[in-house]
C-alpha atoms as a PDB file:
ATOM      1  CA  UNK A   1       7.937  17.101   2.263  1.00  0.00           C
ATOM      2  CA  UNK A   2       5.602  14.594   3.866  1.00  0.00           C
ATOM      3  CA  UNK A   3       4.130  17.349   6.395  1.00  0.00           C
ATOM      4  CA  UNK A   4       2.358  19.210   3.699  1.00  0.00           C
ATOM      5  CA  UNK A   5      -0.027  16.537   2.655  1.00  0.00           C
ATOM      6  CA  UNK A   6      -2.954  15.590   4.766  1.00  0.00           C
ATOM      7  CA  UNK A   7      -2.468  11.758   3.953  1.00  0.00           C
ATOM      8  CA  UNK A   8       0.164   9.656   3.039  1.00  0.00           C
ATOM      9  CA  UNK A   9      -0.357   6.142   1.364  1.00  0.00           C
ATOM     10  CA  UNK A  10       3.356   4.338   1.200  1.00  0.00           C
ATOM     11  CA  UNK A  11       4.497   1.096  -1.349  1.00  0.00           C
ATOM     12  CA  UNK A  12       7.377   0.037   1.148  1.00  0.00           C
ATOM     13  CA  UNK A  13       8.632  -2.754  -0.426  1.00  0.00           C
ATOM     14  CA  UNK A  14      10.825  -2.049  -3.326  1.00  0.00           C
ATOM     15  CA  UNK A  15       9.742  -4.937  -4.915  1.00  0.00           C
ATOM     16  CA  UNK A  16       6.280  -3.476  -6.180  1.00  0.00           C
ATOM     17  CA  UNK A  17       5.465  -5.253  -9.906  1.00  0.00           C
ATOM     18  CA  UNK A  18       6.772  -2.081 -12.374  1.00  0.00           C
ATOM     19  CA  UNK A  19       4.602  -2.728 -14.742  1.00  0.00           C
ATOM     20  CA  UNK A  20       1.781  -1.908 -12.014  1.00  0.00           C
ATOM     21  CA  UNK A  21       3.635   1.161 -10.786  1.00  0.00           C
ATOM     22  CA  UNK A  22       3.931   2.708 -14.255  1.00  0.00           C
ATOM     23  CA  UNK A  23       0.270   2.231 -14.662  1.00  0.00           C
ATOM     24  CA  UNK A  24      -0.380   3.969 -11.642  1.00  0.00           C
ATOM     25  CA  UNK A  25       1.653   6.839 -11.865  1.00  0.00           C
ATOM     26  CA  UNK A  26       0.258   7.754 -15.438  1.00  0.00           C
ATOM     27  CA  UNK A  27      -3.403   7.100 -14.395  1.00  0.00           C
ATOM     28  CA  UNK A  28      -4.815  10.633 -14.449  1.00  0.00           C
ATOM     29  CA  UNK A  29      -8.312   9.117 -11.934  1.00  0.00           C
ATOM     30  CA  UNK A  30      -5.680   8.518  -9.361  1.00  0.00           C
ATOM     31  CA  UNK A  31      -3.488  11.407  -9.547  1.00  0.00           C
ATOM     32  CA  UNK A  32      -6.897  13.590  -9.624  1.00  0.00           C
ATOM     33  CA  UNK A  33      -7.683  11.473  -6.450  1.00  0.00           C
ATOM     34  CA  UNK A  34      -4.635  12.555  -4.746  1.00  0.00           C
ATOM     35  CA  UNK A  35      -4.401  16.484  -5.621  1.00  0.00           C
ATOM     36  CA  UNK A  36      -8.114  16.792  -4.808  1.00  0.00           C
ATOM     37  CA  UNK A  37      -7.405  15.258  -1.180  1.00  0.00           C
ATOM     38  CA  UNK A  38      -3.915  16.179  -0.715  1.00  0.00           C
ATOM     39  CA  UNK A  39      -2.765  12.778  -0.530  1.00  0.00           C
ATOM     40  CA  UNK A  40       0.846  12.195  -1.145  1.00  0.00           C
ATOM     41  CA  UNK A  41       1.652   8.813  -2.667  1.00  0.00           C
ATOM     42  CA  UNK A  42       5.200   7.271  -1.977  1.00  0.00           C
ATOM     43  CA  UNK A  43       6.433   4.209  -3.495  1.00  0.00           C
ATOM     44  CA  UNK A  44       9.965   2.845  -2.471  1.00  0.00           C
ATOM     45  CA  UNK A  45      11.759   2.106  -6.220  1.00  0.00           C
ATOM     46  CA  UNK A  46      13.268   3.161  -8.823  1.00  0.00           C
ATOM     47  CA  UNK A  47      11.469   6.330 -11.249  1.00  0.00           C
ATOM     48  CA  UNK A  48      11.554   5.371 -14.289  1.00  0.00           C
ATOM     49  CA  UNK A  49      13.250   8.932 -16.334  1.00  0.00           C
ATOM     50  CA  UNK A  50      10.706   8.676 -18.762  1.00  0.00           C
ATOM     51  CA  UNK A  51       7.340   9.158 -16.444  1.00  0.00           C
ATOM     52  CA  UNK A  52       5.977  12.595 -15.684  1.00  0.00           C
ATOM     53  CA  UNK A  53       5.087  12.243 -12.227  1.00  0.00           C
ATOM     54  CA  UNK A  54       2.115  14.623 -10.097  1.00  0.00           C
ATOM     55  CA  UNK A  55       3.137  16.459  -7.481  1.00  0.00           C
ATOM     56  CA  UNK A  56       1.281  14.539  -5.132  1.00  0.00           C
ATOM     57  CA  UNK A  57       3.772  11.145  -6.559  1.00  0.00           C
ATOM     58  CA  UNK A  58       7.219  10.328  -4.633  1.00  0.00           C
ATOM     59  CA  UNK A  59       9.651   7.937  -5.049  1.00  0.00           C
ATOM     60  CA  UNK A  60      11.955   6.385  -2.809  1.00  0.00           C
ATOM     61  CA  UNK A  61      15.119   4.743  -4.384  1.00  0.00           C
ATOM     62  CA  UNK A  62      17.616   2.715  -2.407  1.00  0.00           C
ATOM     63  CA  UNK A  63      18.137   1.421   0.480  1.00  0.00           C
ATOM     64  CA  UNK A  64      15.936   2.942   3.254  1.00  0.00           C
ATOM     65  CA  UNK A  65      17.674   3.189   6.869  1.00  0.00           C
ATOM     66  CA  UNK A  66      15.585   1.767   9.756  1.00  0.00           C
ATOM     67  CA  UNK A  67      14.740   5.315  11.288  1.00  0.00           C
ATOM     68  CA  UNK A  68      13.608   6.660   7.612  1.00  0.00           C
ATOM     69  CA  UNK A  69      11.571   3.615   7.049  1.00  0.00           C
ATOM     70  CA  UNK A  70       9.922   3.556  10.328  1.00  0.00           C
ATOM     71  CA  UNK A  71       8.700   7.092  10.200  1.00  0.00           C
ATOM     72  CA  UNK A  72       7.620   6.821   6.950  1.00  0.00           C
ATOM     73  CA  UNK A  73       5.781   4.123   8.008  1.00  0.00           C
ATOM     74  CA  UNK A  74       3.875   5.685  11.290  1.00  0.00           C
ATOM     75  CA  UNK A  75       3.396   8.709   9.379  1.00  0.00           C
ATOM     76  CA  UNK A  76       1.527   6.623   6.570  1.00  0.00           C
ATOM     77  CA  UNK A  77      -2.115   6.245   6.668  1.00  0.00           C
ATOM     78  CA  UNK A  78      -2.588   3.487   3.872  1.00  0.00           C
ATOM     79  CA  UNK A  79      -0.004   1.148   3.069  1.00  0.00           C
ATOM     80  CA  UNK A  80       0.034  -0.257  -0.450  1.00  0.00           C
ATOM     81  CA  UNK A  81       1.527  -3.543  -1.073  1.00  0.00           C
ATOM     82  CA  UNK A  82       1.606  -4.876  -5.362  1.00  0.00           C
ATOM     83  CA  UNK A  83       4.217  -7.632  -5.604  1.00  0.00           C
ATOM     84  CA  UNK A  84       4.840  -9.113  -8.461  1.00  0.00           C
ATOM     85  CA  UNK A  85       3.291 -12.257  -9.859  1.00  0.00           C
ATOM     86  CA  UNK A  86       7.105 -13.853  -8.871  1.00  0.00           C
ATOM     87  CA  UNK A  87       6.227 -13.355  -5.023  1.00  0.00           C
ATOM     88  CA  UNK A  88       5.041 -16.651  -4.650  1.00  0.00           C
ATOM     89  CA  UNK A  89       4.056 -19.314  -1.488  1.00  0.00           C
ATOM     90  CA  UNK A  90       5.539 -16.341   0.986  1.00  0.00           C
ATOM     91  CA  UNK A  91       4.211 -14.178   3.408  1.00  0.00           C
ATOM     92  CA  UNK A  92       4.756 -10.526   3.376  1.00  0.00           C
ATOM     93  CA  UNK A  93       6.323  -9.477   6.295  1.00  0.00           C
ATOM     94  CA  UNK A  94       4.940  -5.944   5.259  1.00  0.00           C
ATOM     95  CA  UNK A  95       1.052  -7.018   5.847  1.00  0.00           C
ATOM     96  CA  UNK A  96       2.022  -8.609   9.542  1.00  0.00           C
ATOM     97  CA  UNK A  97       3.608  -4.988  10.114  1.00  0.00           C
ATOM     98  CA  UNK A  98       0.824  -3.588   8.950  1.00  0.00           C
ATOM     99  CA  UNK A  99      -1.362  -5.381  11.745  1.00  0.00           C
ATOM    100  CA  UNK A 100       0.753  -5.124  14.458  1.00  0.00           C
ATOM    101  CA  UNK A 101       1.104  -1.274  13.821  1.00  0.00           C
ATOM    102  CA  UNK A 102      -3.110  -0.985  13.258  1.00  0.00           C
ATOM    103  CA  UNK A 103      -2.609   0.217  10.027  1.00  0.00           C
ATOM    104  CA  UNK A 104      -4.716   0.164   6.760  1.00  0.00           C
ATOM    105  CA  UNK A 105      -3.617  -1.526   3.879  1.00  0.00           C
ATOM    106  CA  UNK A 106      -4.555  -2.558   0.654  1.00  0.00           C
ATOM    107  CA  UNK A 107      -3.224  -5.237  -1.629  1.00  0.00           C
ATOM    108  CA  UNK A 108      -3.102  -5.889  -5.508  1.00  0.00           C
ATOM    109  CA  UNK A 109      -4.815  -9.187  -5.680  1.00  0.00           C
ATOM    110  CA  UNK A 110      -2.024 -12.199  -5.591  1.00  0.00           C
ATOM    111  CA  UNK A 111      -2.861 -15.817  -4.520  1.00  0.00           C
ATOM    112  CA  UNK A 112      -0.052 -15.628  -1.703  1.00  0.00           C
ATOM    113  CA  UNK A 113      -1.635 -12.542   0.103  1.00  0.00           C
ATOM    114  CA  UNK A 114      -5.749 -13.575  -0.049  1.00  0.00           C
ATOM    115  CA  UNK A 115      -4.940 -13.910   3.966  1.00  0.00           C
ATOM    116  CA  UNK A 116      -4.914 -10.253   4.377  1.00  0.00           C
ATOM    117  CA  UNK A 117      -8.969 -10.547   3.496  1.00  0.00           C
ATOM    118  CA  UNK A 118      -9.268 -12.375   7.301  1.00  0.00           C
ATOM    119  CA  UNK A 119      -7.438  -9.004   9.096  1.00  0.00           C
ATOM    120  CA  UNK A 120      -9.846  -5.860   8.258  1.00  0.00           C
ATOM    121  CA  UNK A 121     -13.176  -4.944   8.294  1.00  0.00           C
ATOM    122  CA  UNK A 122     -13.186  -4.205   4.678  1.00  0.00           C
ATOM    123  CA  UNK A 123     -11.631  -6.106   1.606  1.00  0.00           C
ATOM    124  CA  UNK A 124      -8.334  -4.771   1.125  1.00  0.00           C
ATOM    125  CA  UNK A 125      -7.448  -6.834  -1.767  1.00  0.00           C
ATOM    126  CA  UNK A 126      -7.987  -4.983  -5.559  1.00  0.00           C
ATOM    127  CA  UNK A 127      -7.480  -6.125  -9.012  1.00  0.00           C
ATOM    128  CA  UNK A 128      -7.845  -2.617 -10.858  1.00  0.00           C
ATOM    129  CA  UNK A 129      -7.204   0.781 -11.218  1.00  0.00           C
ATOM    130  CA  UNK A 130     -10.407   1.666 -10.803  1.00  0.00           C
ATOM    131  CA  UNK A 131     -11.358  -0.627  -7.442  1.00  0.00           C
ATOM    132  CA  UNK A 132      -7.691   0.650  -6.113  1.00  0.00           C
ATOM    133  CA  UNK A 133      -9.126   3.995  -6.612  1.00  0.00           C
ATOM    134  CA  UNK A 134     -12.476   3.433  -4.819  1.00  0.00           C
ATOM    135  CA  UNK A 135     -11.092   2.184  -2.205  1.00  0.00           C
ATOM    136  CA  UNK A 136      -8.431   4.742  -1.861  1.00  0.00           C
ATOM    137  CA  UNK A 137     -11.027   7.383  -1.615  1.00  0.00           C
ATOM    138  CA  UNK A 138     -12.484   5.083   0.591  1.00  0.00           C
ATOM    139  CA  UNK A 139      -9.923   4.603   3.177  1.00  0.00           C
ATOM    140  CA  UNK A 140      -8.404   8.251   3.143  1.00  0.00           C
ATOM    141  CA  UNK A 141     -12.066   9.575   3.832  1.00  0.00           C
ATOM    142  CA  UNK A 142     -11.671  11.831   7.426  1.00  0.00           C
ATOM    143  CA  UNK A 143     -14.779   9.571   8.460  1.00  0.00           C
ATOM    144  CA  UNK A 144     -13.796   6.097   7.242  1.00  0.00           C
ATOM    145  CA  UNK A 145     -14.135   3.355  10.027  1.00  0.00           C
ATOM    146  CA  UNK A 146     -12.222   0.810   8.490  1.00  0.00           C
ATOM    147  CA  UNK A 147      -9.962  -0.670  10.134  1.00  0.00           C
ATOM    148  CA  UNK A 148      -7.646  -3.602  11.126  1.00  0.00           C
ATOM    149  CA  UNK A 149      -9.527  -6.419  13.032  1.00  0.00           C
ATOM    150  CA  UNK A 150      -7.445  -8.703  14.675  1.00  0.00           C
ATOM    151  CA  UNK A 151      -5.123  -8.002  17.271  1.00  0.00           C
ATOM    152  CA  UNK A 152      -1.106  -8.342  16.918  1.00  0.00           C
ATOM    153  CA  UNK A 153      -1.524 -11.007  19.956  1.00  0.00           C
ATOM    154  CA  UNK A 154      -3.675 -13.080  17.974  1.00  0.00           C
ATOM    155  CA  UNK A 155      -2.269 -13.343  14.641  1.00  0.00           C
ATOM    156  CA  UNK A 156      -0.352 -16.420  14.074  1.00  0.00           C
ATOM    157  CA  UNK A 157       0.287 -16.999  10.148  1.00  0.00           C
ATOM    158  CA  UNK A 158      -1.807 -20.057   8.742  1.00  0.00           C
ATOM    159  CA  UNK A 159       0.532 -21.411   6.197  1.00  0.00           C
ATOM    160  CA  UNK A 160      -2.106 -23.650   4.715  1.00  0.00           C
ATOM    161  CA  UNK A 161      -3.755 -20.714   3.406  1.00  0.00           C
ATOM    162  CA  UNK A 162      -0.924 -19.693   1.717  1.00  0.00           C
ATOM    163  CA  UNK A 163      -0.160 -23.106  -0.242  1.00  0.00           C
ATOM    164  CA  UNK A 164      -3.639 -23.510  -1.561  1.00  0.00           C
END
């Protein structure tokens, strides 16, 4: 299903905030967004019955082998990370994938994952519908030169950051 859509923006962690997820998946802006550019948006998690989804909306329930998440993941062309307010003092693993793999992301603002700011050449980091929708038409533009700034080589986790 993923080959008939000209981008692909992935949530791979199923622990995305749900209250987040069901405001993104009724938000007509967004799903307007992604029929107009063909964008398929899959988010690892559980569908909640109740929500009528776009076409252009997948979910991913369960447990994802290694193979399935790793070509989801290459195929991607934005990764989407919204944890909840509970994912606190970590690191996402997700974000350093993210860099060594030269991908885009962008992040629902959280104290624990301001870091991410220091890796691209554009603020991934949003705190709305409305900025996640900006900078999704943004970032899936064929022309977009935004991109991850720091190599995989360099990138050693300051933990400070993260406690502050």
């Amino acid at each position: 299903e993923i080959k008939y859509f000209d981008k692909v923006i992935f949530h791979p962690s199923s622990k995305a905030d749900s209250s987040f997820v069901e405001s993104l998946v009724t938000d007509k802006a967004l799903c307007e967004l992604l029929h107009k550019k063909n964008v398929l948006l899959l988010i690892h998690g559980k569908k909640n019955k109740d929500w009528k989804l776009s076409d252009n909306i997948r979910f991913l329930a369960g447990f994802l082998p290694t193979d399935e998440y790793q070509a989801v993941f290459q195929r991607a062309d934005v990764i989407l990370l919204a944890y909840p307010s509970s994912f606190q003092n970590q690191v996402s693993g997700v974000s350093y994938e993210c860099v060594a793999n030269r991908k885009k992301i962008l992040v629902r603002e959280h104290p624990a994952l301001t870091y991410c700011r220091d890796f691209y050449n554009y603020d991934p980091i949003f705190g709305s519908n409305e900025c996640l929708i900006k900078k999704l038409d943004m970032l899936t533009s064929d022309d977009s030169n935004f991109q991850c700034i720091v190599s995989a080589e360099a990138l050693t986790p300051d933990y400070n950051k993260i406690f502050e």
